[in-house]
N, C-alpha and C. Protein backbone atom coordinates (compact mmCIF):
# COMPACT_ATOMS: atom_id res chain seq x y z
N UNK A 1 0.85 -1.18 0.00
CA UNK A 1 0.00 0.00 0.00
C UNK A 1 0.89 1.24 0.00
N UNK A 2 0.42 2.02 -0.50
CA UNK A 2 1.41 3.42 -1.21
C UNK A 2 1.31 3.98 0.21
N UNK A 3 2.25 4.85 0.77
CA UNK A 3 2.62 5.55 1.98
C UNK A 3 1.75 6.90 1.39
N UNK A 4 1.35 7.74 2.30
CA UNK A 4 0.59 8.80 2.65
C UNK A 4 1.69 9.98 2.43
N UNK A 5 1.32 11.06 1.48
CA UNK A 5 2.30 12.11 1.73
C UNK A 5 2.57 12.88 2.51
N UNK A 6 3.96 13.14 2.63
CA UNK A 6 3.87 13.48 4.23
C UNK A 6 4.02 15.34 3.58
N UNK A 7 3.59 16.49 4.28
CA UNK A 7 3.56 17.61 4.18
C UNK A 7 4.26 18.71 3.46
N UNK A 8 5.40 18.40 2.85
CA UNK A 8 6.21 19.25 1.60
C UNK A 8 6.36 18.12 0.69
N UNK A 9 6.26 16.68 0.85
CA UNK A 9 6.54 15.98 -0.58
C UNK A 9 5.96 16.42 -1.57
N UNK A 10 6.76 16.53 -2.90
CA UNK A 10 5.99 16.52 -3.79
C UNK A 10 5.12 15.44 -4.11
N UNK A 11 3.56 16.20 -4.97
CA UNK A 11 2.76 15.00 -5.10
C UNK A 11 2.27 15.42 -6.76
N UNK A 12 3.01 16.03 -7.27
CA UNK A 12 2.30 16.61 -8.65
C UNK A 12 3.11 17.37 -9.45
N UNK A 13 3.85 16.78 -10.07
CA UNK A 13 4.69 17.25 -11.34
C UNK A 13 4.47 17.67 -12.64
N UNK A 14 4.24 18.96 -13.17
CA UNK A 14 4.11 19.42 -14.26
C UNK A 14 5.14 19.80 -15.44
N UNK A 15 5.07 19.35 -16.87
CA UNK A 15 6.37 19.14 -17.68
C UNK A 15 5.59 18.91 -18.87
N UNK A 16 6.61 18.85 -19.58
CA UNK A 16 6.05 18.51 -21.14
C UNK A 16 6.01 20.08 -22.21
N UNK A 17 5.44 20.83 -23.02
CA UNK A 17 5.87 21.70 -23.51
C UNK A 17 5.14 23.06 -22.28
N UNK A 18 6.00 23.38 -21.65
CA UNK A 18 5.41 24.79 -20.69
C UNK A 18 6.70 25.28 -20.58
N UNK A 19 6.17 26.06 -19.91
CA UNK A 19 7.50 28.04 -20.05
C UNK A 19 8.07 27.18 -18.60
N UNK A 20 7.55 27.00 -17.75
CA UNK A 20 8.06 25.97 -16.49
C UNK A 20 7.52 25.21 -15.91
N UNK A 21 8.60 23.97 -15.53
CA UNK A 21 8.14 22.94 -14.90
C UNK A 21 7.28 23.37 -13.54
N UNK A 22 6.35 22.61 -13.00
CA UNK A 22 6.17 22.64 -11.84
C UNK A 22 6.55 21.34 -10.80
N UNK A 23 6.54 21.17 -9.66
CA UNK A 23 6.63 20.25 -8.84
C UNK A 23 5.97 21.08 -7.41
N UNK A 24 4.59 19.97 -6.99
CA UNK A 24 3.96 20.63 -6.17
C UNK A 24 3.67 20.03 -4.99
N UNK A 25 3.16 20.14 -3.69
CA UNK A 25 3.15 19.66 -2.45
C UNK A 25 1.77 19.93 -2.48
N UNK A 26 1.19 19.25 -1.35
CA UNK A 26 -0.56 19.28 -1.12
C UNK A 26 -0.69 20.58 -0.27
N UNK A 27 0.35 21.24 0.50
CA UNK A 27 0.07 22.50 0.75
C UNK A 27 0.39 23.43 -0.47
N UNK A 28 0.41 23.33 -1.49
CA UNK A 28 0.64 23.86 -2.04
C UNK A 28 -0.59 24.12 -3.41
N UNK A 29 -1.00 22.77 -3.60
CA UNK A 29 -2.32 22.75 -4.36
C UNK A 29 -3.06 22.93 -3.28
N UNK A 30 -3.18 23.08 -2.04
CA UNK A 30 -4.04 23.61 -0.78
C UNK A 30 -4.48 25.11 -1.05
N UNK A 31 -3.40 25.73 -1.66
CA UNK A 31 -3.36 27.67 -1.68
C UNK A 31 -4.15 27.66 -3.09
N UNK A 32 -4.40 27.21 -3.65
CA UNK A 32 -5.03 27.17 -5.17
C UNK A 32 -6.39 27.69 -5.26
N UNK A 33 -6.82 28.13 -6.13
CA UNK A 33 -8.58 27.85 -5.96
C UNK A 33 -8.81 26.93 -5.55
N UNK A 34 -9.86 26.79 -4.55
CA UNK A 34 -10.15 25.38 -4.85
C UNK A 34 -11.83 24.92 -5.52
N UNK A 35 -11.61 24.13 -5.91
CA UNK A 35 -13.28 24.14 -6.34
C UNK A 35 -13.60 22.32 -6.21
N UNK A 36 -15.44 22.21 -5.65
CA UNK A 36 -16.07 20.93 -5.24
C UNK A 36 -17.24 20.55 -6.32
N UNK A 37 -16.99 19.19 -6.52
CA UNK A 37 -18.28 18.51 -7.69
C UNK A 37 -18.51 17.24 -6.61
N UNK A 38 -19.51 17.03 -7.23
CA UNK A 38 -20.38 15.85 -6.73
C UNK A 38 -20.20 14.92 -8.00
N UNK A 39 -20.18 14.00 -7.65
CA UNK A 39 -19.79 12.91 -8.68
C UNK A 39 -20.53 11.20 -8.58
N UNK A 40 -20.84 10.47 -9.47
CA UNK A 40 -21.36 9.29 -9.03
C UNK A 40 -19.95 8.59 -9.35
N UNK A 41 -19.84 7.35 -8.65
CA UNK A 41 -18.76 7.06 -8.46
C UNK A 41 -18.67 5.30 -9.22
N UNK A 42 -17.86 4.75 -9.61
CA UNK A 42 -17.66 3.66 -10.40
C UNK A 42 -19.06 2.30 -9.39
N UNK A 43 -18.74 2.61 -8.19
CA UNK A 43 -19.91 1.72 -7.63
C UNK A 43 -21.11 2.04 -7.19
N UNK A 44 -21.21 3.47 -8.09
CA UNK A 44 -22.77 3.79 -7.76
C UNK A 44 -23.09 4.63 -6.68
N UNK A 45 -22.73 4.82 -5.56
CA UNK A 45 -22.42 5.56 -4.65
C UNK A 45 -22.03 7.30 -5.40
N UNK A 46 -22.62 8.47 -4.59
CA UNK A 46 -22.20 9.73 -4.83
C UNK A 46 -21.20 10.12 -3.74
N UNK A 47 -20.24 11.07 -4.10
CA UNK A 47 -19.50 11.73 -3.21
C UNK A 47 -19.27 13.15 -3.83
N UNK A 48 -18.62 13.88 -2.76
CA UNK A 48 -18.55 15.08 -3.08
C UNK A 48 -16.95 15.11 -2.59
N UNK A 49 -16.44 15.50 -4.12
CA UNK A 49 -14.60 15.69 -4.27
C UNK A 49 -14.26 17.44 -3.85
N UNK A 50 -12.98 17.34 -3.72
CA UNK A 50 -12.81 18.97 -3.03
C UNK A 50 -11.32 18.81 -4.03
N UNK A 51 -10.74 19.72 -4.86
CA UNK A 51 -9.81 19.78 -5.16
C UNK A 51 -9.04 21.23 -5.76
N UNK A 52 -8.60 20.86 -7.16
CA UNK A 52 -7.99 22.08 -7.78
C UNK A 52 -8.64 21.57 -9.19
N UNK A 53 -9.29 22.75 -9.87
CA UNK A 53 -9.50 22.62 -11.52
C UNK A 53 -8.14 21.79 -12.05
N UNK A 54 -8.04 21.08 -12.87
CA UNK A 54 -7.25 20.42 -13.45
C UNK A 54 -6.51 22.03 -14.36
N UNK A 55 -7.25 22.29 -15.05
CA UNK A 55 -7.25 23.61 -15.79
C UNK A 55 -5.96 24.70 -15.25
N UNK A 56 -6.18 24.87 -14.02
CA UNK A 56 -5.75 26.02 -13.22
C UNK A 56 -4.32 25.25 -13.07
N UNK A 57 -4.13 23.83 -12.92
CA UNK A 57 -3.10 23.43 -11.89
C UNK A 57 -1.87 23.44 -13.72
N UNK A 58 -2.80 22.86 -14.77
CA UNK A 58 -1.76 23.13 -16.04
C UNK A 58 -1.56 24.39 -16.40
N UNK A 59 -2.58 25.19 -16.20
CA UNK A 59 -1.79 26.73 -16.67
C UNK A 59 -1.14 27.56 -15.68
N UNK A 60 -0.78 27.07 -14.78
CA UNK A 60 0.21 27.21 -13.86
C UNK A 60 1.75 27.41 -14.32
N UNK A 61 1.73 26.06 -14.89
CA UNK A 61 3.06 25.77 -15.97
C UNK A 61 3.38 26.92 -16.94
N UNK A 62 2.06 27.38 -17.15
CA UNK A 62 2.32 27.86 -18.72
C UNK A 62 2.24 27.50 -19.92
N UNK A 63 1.83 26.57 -20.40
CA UNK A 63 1.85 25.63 -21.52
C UNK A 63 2.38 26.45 -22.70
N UNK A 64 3.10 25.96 -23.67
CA UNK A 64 3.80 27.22 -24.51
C UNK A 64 2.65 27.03 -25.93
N UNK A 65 1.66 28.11 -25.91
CA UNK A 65 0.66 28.35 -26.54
C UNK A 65 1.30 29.68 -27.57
N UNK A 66 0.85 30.12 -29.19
CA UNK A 66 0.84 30.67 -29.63
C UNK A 66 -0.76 32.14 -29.32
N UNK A 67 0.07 33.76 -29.59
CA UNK A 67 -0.75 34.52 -28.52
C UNK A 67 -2.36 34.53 -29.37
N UNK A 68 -2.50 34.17 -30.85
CA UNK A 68 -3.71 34.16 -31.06
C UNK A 68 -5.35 33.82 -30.62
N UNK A 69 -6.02 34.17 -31.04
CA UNK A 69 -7.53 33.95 -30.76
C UNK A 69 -7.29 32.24 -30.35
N UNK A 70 -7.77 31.83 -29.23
CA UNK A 70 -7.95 30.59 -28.99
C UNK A 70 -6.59 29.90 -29.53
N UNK A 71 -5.46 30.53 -29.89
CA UNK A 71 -3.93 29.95 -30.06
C UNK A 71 -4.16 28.53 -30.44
N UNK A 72 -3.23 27.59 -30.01
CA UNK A 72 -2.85 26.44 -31.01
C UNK A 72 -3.18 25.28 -29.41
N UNK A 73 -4.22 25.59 -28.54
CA UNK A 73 -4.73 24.59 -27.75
C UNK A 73 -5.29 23.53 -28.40
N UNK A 74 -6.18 24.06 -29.32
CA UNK A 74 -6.97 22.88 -29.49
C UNK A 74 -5.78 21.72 -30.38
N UNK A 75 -5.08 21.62 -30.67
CA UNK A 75 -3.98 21.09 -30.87
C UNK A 75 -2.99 20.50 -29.74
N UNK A 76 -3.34 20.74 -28.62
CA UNK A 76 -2.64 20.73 -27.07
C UNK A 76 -3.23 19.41 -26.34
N UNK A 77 -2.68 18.18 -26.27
CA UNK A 77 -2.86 17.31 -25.38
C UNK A 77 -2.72 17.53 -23.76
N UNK A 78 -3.33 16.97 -22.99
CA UNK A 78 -2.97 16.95 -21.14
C UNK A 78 -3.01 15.23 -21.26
N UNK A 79 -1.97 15.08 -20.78
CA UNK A 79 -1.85 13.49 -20.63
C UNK A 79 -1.66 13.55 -18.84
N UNK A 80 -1.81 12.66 -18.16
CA UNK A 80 -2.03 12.27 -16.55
C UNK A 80 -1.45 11.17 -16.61
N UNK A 81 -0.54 11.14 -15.58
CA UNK A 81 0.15 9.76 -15.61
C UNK A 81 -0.25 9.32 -13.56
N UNK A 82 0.00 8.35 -13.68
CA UNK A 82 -0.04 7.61 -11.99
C UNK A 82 0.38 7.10 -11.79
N UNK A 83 0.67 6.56 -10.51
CA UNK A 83 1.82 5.79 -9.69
C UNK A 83 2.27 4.64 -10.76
N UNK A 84 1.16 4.06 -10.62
CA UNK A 84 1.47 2.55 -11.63
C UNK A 84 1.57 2.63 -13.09
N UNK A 85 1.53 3.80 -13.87
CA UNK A 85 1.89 4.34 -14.77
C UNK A 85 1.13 4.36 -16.28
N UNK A 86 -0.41 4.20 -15.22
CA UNK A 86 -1.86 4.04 -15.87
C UNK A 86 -1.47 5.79 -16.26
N UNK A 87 -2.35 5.96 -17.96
CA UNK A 87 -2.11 7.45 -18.14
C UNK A 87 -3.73 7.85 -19.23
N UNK A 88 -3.82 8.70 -18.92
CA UNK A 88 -5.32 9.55 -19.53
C UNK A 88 -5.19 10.18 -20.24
N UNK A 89 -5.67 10.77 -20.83
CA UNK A 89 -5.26 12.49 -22.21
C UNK A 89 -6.46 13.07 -22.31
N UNK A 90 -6.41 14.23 -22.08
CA UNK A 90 -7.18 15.35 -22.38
C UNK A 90 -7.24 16.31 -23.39
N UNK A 91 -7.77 17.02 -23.87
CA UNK A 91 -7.58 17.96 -24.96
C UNK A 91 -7.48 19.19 -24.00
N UNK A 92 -6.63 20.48 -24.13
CA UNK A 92 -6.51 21.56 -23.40
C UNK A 92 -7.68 22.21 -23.44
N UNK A 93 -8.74 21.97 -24.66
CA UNK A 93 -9.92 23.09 -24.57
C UNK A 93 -10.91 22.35 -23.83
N UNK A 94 -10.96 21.08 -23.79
CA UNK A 94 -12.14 20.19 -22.79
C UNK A 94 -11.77 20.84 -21.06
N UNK A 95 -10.33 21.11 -20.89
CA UNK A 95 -10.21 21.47 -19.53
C UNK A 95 -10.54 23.29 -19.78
N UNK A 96 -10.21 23.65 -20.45
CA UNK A 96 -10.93 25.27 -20.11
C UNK A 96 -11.84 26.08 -20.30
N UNK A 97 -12.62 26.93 -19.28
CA UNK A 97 -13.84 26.89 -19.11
C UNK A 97 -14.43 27.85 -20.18
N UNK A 98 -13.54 28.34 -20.86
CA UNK A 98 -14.28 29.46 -22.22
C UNK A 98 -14.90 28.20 -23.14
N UNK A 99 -14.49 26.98 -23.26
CA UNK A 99 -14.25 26.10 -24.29
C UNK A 99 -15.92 25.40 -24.12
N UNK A 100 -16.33 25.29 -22.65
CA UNK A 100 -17.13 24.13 -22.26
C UNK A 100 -17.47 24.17 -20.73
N UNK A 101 -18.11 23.79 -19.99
CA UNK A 101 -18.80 23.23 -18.57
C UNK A 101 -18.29 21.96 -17.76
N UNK A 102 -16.87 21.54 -18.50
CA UNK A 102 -16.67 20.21 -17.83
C UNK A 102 -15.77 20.74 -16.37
N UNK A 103 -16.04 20.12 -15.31
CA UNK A 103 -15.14 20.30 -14.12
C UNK A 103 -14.39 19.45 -13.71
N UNK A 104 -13.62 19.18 -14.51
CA UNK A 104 -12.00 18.16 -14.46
C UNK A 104 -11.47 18.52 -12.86
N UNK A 105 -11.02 17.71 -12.04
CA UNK A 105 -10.51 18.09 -11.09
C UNK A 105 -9.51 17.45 -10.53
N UNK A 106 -8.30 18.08 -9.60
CA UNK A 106 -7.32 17.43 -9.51
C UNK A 106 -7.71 16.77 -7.74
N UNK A 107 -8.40 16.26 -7.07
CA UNK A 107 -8.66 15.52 -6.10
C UNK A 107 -8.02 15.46 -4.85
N UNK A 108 -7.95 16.11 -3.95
CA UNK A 108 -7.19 15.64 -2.87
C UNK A 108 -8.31 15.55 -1.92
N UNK A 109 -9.41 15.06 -1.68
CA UNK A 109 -10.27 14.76 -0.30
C UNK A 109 -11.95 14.62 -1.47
N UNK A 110 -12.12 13.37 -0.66
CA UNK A 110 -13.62 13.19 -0.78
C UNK A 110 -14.34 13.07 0.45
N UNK A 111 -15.44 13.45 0.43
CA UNK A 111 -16.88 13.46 1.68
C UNK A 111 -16.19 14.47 2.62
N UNK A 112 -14.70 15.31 2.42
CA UNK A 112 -14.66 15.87 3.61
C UNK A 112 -13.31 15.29 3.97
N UNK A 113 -12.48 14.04 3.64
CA UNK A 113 -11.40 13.79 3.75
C UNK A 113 -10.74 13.69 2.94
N UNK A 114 -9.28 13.21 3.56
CA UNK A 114 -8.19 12.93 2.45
C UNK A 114 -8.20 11.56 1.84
N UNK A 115 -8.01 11.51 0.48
CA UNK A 115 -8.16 10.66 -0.08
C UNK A 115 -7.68 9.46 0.32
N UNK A 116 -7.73 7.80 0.72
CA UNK A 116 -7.50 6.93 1.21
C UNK A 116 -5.94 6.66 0.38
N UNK A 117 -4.67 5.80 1.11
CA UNK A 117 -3.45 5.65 -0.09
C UNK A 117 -4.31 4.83 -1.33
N UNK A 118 -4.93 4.41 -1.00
CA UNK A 118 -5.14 3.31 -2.50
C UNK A 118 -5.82 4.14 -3.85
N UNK A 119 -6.10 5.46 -3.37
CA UNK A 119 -7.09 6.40 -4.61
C UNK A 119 -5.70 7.87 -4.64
N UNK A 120 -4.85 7.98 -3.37
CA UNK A 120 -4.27 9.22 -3.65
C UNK A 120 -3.05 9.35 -3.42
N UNK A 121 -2.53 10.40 -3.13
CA UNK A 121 -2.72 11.68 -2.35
C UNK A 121 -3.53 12.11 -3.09
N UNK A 122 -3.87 11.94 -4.73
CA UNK A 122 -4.45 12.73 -5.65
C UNK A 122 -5.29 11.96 -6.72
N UNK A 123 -6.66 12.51 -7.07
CA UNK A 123 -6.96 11.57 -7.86
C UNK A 123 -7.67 12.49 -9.17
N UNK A 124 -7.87 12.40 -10.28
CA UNK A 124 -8.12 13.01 -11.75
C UNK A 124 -9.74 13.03 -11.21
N UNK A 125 -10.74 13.55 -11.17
CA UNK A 125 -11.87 13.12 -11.13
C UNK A 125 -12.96 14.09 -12.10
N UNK A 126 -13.32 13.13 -13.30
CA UNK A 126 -14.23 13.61 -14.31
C UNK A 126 -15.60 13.14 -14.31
N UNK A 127 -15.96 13.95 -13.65
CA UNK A 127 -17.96 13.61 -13.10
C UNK A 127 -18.57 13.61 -14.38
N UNK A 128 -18.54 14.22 -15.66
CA UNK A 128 -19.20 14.08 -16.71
C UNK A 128 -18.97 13.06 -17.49
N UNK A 129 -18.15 12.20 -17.10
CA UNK A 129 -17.81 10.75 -17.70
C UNK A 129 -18.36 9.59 -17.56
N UNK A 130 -19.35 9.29 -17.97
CA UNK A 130 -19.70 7.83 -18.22
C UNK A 130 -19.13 6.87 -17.91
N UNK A 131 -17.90 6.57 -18.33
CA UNK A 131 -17.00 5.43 -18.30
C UNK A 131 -16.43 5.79 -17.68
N UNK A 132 -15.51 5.07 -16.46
CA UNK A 132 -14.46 5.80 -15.50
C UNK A 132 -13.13 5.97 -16.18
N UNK A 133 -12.83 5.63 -16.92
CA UNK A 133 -11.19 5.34 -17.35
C UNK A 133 -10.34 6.26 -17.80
N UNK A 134 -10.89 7.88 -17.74
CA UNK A 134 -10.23 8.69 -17.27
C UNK A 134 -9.90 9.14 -15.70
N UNK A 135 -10.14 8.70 -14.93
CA UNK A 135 -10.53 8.73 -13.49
C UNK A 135 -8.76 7.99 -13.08
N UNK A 136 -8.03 9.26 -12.81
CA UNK A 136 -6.71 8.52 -12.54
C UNK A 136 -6.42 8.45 -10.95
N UNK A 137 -6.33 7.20 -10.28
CA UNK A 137 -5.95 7.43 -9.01
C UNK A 137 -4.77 7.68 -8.91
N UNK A 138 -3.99 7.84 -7.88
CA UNK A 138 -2.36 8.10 -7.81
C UNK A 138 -2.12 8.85 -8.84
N UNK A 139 -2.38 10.04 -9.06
CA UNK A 139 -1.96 10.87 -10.13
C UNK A 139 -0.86 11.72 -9.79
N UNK A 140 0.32 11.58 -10.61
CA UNK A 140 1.33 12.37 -10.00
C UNK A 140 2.53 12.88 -10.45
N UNK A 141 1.70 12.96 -12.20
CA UNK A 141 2.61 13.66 -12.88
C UNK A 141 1.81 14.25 -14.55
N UNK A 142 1.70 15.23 -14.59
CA UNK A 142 0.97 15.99 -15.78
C UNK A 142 1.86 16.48 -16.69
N UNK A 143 1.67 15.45 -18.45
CA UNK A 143 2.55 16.36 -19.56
C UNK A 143 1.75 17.05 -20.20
N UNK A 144 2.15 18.45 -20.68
CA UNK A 144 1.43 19.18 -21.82
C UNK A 144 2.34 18.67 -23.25
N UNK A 145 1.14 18.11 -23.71
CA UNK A 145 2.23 18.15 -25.58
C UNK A 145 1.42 18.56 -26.48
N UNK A 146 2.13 19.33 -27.72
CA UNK A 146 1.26 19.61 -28.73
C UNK A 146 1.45 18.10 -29.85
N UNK A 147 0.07 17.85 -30.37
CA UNK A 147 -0.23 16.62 -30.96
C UNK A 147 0.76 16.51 -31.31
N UNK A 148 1.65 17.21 -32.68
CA UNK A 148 2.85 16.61 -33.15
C UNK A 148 3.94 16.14 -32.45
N UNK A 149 3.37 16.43 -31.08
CA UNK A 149 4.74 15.88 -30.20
C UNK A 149 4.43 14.18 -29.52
N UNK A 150 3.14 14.26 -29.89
CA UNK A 150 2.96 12.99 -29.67
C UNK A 150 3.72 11.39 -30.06
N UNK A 151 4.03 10.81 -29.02
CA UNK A 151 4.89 9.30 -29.20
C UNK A 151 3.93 8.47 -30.34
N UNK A 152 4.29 8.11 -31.41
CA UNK A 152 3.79 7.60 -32.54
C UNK A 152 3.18 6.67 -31.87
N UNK A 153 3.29 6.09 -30.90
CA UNK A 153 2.34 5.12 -30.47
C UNK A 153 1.01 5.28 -30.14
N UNK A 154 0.75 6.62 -29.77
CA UNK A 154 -0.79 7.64 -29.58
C UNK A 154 -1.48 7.68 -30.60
N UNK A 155 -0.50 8.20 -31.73
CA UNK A 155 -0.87 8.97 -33.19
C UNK A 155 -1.66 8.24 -33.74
């Protein structure tokens, strides 16, 4: 069972094409906006997640965007990787809110707590998803790439 982070570890690494890396601590996505969804959950059960916009925590980085109208995002992957090295992808305009209504979130406490080791320190949580399999537990490292940078194995 994964050990619990202890109070400056990092738990969230940002990389891939941005102006800068990040590497972040749960007090640290603590100071963030934070924002709460209610979600039904893979066994049917509802909870209510407390975290950081997924959105907010990548443009943090900076993602290296061209300055035009809506620039060269929609061309912009968010891939999520996790402990065990299960990984998700997003499109940059599905996470931002000019684009759409989805509330992607980066997870650190459900019902009011911290996430159990087996779902965290951090978990991806996409309430408008049907299928869970964007739903990354142990999430703990975020690349920005533009499609062409994509590993031919994606493409």
């Amino acid at each position: 069972m994964p050990v619990v982070a202890q109070t400056n570890d990092t738990v969230l690494s940002v990389g891939g094409s941005v102006e800068q890396s990040l590497t972040l601590s749960l007090p640290d996505l603590q100071a963030m906006p934070r924002v709460t969804v209610k979600a039904q959950e893979k066994g049917g059960g509802e909870a209510t997640f407390e975290g950081v916009a997924l959105y907010e925590v990548v443009m943090r980085a900076k993602p290296k965007l061209t300055p035009h109208c809506c620039s060269n995002a929609v061309n912009t992957v968010v891939v999520v990787k996790a402990a065990d090295n299960y990984q998700a992808a997003f499109s940059l305009p599905e996470l931002d809110p000019k684009f759409g209504k989805h509330n992607i979130v980066v997870a650190d406490r459900r019902d009011g707590q911290p996430l159990d080791a087996s779902k965290g320190p951090l978990e991806i949580i996409v309430p408008d998803d049907k299928v869970y399999s964007r739903w990354v537990r142990q999430a703990g490292f975020i690349e920005v790439l533009p499609v062409g940078q994509l590993p031919s194995a994606i493409k």
